[in-house]
PDB file of N, CA and C in Angstrom:
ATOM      1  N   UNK A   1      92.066 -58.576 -31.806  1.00  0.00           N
ATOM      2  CA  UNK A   1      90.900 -59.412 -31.809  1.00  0.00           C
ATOM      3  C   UNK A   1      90.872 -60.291 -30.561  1.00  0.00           C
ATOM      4  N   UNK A   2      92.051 -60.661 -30.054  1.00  0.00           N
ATOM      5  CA  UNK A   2      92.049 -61.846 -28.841  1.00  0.00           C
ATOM      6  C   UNK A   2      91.563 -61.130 -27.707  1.00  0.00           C
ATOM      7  N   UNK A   3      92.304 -59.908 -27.792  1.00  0.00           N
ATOM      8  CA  UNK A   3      91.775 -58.904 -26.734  1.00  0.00           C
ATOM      9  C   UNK A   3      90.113 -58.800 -26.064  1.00  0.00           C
ATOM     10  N   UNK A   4      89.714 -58.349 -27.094  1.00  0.00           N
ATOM     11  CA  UNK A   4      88.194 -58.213 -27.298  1.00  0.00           C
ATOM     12  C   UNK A   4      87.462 -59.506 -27.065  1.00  0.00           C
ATOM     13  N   UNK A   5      87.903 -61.010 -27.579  1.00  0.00           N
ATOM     14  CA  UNK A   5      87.282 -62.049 -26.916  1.00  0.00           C
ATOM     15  C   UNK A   5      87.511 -62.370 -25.367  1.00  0.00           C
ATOM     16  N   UNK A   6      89.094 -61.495 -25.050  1.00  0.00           N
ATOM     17  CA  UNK A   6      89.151 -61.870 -23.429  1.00  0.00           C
ATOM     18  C   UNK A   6      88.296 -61.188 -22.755  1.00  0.00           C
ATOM     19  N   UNK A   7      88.241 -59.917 -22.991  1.00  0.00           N
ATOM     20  CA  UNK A   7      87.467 -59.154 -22.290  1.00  0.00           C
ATOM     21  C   UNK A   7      85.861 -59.931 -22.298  1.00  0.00           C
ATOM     22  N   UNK A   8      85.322 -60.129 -23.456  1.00  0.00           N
ATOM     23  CA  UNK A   8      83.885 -60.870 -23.219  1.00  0.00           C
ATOM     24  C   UNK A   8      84.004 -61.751 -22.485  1.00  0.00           C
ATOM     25  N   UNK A   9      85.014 -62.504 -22.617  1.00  0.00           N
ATOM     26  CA  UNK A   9      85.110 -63.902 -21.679  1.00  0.00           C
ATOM     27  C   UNK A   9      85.048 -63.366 -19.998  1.00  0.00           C
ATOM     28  N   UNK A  10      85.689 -62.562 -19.937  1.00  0.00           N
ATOM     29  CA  UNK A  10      85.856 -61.354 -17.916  1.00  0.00           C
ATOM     30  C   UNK A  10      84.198 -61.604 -18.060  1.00  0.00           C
ATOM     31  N   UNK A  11      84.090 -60.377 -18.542  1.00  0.00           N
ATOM     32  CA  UNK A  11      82.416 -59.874 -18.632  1.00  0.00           C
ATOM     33  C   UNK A  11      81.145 -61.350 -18.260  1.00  0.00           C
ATOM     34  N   UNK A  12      81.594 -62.442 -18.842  1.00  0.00           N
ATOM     35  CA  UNK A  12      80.502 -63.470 -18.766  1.00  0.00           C
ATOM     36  C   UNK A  12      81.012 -64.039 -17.405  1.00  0.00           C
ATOM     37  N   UNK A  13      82.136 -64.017 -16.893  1.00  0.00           N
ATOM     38  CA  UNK A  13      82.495 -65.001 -15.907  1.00  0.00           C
ATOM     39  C   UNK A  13      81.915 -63.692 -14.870  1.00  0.00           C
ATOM     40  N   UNK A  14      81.736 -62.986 -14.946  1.00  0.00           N
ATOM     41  CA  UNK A  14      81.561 -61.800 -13.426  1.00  0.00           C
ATOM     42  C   UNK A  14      80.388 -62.071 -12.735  1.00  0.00           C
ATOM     43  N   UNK A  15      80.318 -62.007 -11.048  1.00  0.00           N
ATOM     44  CA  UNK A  15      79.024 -62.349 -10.828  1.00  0.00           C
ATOM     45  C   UNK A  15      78.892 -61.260 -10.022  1.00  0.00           C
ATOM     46  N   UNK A  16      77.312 -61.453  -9.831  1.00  0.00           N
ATOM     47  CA  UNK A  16      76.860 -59.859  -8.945  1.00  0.00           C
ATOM     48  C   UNK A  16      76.732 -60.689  -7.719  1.00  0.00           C
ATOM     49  N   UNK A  17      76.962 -59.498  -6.931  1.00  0.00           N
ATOM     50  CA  UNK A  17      77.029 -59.609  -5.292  1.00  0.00           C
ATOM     51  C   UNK A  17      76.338 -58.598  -4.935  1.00  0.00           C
ATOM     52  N   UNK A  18      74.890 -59.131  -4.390  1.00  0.00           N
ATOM     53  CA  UNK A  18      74.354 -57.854  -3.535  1.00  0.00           C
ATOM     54  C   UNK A  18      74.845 -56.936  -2.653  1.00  0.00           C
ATOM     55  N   UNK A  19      75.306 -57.350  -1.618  1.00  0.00           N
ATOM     56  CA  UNK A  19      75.440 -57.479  -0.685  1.00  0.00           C
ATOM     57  C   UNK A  19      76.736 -56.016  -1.033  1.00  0.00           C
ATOM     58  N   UNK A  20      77.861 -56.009  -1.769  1.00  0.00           N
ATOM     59  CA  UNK A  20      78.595 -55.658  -2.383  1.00  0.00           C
ATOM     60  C   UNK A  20      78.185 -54.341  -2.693  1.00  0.00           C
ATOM     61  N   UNK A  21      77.265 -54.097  -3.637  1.00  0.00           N
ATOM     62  CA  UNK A  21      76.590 -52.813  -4.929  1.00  0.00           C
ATOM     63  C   UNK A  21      76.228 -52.195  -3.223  1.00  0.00           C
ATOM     64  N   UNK A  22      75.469 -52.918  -2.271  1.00  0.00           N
ATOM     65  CA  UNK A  22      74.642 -52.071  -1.237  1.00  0.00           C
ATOM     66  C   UNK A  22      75.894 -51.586  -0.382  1.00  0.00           C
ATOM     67  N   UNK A  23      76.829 -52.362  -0.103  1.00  0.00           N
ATOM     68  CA  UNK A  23      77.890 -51.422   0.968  1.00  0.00           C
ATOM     69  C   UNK A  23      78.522 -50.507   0.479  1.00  0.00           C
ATOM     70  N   UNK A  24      78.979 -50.688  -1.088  1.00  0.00           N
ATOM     71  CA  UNK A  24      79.428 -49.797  -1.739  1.00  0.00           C
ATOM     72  C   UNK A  24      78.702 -48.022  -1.973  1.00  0.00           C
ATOM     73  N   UNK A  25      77.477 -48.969  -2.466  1.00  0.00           N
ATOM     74  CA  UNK A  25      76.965 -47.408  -2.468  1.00  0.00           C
ATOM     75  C   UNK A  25      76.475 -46.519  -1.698  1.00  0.00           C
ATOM     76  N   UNK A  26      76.153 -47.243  -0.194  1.00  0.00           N
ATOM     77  CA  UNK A  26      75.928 -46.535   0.914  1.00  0.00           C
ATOM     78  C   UNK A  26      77.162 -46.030   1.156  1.00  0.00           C
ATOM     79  N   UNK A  27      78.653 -46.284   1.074  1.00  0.00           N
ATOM     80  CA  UNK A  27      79.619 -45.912   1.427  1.00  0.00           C
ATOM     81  C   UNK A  27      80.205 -44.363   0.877  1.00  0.00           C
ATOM     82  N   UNK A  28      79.876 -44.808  -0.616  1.00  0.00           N
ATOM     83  CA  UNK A  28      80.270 -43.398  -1.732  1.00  0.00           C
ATOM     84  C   UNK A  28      79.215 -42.281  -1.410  1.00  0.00           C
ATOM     85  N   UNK A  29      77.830 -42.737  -0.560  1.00  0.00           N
ATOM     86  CA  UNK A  29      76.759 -41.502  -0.677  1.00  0.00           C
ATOM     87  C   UNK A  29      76.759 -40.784   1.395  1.00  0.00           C
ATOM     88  N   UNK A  30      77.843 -41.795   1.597  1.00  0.00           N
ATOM     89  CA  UNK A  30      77.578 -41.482   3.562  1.00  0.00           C
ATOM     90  C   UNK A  30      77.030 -41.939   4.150  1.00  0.00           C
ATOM     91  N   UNK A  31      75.892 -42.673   3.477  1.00  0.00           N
ATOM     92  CA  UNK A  31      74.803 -43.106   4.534  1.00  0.00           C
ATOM     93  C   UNK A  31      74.964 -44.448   4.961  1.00  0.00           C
ATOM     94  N   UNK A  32      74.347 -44.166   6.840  1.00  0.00           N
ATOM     95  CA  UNK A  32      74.514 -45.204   7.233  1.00  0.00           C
ATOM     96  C   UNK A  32      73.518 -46.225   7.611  1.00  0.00           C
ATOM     97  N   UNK A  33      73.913 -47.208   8.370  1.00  0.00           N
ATOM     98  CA  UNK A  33      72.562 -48.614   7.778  1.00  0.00           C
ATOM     99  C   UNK A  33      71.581 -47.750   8.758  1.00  0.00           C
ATOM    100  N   UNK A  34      71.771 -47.006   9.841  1.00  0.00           N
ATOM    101  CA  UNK A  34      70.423 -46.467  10.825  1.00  0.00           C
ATOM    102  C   UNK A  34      69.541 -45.417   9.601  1.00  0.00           C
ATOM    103  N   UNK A  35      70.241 -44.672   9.135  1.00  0.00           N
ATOM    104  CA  UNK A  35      69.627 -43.623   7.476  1.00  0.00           C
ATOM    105  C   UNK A  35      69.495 -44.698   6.707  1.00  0.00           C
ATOM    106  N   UNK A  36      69.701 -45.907   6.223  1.00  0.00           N
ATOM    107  CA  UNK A  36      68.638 -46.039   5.252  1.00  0.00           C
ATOM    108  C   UNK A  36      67.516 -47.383   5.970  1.00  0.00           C
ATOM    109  N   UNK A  37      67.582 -47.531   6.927  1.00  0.00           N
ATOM    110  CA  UNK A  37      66.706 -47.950   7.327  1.00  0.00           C
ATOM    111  C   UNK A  37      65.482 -47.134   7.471  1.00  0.00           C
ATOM    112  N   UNK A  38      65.672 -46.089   7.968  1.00  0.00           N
ATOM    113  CA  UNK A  38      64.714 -44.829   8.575  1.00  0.00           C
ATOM    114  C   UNK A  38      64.089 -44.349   6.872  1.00  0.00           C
ATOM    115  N   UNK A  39      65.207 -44.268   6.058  1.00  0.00           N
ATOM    116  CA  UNK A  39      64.569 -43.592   4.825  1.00  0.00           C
ATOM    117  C   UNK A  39      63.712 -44.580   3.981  1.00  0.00           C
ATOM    118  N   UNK A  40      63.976 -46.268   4.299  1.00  0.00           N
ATOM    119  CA  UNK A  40      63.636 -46.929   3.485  1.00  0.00           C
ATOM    120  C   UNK A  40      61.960 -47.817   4.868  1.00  0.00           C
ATOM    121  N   UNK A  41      61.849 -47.047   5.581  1.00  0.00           N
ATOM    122  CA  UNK A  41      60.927 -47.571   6.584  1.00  0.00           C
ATOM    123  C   UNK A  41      60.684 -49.336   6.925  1.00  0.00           C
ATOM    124  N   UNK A  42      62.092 -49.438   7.407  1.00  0.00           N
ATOM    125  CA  UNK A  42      61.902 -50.814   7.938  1.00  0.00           C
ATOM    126  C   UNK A  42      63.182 -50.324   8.934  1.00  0.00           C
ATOM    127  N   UNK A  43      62.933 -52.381   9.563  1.00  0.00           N
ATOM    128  CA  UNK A  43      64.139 -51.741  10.509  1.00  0.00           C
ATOM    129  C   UNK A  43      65.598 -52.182  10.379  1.00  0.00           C
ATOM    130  N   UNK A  44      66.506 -52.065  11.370  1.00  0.00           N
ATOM    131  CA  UNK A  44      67.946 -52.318  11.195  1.00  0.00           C
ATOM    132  C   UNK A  44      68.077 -53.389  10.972  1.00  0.00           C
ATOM    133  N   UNK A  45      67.536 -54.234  11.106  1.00  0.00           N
ATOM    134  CA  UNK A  45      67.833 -55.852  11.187  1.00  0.00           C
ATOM    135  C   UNK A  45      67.697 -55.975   9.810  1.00  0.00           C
ATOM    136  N   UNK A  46      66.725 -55.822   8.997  1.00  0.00           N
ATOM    137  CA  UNK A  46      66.377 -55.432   8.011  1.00  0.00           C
ATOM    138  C   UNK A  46      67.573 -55.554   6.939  1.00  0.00           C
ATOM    139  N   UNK A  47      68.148 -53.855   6.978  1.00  0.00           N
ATOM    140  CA  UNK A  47      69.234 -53.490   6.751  1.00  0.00           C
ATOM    141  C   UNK A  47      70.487 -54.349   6.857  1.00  0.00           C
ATOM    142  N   UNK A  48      70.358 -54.697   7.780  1.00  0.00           N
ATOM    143  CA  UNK A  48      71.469 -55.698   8.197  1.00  0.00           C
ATOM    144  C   UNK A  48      71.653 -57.189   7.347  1.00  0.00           C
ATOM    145  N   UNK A  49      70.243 -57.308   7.341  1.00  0.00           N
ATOM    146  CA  UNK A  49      69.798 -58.852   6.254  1.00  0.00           C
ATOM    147  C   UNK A  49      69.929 -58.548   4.738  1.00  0.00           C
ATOM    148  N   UNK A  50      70.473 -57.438   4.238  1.00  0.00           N
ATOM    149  CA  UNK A  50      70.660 -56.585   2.832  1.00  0.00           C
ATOM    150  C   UNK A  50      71.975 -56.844   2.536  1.00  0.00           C
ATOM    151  N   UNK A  51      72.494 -56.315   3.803  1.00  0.00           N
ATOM    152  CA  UNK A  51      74.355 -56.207   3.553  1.00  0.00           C
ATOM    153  C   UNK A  51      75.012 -57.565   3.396  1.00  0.00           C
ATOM    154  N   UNK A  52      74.173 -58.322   3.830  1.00  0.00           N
ATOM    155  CA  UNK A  52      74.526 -59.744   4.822  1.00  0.00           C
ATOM    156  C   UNK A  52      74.760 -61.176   3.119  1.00  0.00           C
ATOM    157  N   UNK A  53      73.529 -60.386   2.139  1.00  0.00           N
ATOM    158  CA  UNK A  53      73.187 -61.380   0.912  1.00  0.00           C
ATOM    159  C   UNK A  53      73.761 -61.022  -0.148  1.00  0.00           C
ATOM    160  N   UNK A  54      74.263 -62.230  -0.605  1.00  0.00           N
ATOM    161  CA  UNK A  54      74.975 -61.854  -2.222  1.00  0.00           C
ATOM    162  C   UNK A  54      73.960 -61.478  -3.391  1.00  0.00           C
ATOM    163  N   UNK A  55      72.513 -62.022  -3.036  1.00  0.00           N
ATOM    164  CA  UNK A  55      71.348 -61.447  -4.162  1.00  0.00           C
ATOM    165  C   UNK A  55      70.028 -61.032  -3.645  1.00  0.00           C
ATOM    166  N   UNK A  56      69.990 -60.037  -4.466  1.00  0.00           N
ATOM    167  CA  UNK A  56      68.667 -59.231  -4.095  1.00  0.00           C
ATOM    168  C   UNK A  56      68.066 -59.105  -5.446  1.00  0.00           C
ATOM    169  N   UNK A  57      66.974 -59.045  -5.519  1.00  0.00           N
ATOM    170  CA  UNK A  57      65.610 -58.866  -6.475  1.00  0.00           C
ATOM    171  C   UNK A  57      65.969 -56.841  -7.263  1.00  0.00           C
ATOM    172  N   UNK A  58      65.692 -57.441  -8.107  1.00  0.00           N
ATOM    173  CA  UNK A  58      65.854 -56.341  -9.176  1.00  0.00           C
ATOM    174  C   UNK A  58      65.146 -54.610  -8.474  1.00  0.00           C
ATOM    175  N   UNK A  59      63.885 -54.900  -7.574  1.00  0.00           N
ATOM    176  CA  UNK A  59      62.821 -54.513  -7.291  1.00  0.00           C
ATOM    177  C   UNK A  59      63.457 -53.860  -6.103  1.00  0.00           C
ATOM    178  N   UNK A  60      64.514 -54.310  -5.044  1.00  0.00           N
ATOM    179  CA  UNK A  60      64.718 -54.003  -4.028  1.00  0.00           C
ATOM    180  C   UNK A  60      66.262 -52.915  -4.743  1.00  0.00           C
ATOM    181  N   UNK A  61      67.003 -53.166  -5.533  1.00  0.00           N
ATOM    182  CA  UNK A  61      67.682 -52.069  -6.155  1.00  0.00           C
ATOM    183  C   UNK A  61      67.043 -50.910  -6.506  1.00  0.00           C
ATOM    184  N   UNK A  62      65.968 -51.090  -6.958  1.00  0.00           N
ATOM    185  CA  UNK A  62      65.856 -49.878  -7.479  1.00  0.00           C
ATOM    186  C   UNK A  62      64.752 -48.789  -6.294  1.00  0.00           C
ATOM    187  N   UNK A  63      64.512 -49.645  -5.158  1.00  0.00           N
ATOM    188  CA  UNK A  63      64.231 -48.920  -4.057  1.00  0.00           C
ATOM    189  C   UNK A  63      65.168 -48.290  -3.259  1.00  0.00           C
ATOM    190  N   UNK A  64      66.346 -49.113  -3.175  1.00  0.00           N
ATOM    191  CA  UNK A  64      67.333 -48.746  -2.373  1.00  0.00           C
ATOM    192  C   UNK A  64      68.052 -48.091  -3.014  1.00  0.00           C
ATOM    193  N   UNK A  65      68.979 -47.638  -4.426  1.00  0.00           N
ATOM    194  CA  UNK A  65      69.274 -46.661  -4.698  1.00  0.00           C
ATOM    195  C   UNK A  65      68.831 -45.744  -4.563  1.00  0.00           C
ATOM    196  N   UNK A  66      67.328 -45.350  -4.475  1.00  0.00           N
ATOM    197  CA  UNK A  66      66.350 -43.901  -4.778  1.00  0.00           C
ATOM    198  C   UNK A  66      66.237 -43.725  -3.170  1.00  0.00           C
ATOM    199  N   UNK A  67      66.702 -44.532  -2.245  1.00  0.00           N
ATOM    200  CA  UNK A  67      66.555 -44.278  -0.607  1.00  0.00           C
ATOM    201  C   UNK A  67      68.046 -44.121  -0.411  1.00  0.00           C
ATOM    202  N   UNK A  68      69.095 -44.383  -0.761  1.00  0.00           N
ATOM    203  CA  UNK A  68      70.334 -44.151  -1.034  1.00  0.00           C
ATOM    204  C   UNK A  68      70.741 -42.955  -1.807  1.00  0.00           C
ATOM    205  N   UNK A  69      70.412 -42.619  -2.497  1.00  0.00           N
ATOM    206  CA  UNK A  69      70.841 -41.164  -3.130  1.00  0.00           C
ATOM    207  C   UNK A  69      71.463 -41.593  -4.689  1.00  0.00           C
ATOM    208  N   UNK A  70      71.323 -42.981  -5.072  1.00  0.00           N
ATOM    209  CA  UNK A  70      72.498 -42.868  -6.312  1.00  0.00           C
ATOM    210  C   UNK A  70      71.692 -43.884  -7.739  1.00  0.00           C
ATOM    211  N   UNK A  71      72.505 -43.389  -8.707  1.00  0.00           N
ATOM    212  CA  UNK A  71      71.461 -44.106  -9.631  1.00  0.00           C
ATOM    213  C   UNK A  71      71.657 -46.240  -9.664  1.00  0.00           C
ATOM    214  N   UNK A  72      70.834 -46.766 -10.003  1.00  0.00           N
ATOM    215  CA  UNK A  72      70.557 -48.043 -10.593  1.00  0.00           C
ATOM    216  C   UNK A  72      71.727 -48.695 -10.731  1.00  0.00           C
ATOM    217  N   UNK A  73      72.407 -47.867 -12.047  1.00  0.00           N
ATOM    218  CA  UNK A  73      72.707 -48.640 -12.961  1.00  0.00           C
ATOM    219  C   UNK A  73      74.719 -48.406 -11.614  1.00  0.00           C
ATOM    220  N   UNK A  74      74.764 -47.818 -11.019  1.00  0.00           N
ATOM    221  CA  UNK A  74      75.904 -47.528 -10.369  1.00  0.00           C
ATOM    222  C   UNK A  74      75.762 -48.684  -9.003  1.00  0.00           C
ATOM    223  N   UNK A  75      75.006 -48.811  -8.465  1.00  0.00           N
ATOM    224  CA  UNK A  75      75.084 -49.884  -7.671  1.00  0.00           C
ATOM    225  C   UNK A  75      75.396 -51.241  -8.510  1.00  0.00           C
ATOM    226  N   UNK A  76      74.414 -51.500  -9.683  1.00  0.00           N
ATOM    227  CA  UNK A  76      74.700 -52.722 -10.184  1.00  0.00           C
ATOM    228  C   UNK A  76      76.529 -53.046 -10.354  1.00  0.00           C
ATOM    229  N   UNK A  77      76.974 -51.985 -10.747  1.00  0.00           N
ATOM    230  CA  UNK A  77      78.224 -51.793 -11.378  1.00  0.00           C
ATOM    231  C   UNK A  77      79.101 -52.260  -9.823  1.00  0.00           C
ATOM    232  N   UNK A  78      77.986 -51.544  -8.636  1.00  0.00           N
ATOM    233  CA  UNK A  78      79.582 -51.408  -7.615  1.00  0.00           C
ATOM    234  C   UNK A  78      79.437 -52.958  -7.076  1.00  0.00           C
ATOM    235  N   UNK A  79      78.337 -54.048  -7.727  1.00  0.00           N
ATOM    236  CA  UNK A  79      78.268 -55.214  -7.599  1.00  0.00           C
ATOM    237  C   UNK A  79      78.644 -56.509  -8.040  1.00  0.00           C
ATOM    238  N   UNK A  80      79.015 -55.753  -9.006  1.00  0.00           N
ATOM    239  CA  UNK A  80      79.546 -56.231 -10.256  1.00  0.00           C
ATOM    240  C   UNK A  80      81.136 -57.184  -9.815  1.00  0.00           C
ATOM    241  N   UNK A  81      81.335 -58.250  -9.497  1.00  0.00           N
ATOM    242  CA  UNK A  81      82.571 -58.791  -9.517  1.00  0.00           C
ATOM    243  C   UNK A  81      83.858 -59.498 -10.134  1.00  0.00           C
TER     244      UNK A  81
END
């Protein structure tokens, strides 16, 4: 039983890091910040201002996974700290 309350207790203290889920999952899929700039039609700087922030809008995940190659719920996870 203590187990199971520690673990909830991990789980509530974890915080997401944008910045994190996006290097990660560009990393596991290859692509680099010039490819998803090009795929996501903006520019490097752009890209660069992505990697750079610990939070991003729900709205910009689920663009950038589907311009990234990988699902949602796997970036959140690789953000997950």
């Amino acid at each position: 039983m203590k187990s199971q309350k520690n673990k909830r207790a991990k789980v509530m203290e974890s915080h997401f890091n944008f910045s994190k889920g996006l290097k990660l999952s560009m990393r596991k899929n290859g692509i680099t910040p010039s490819e998803l700039a090009d795929r996501m039609n903006v520019s490097r700087q752009s890209v660069s201002n992505w990697r750079s922030r610990r939070d991003g809008k729900l709205s910009q995940i689920k663009d950038l996974s589907k311009a990234i190659g990988c699902d949602p719920v796997e970036f959140v996870k690789d953000a997950i700290e």
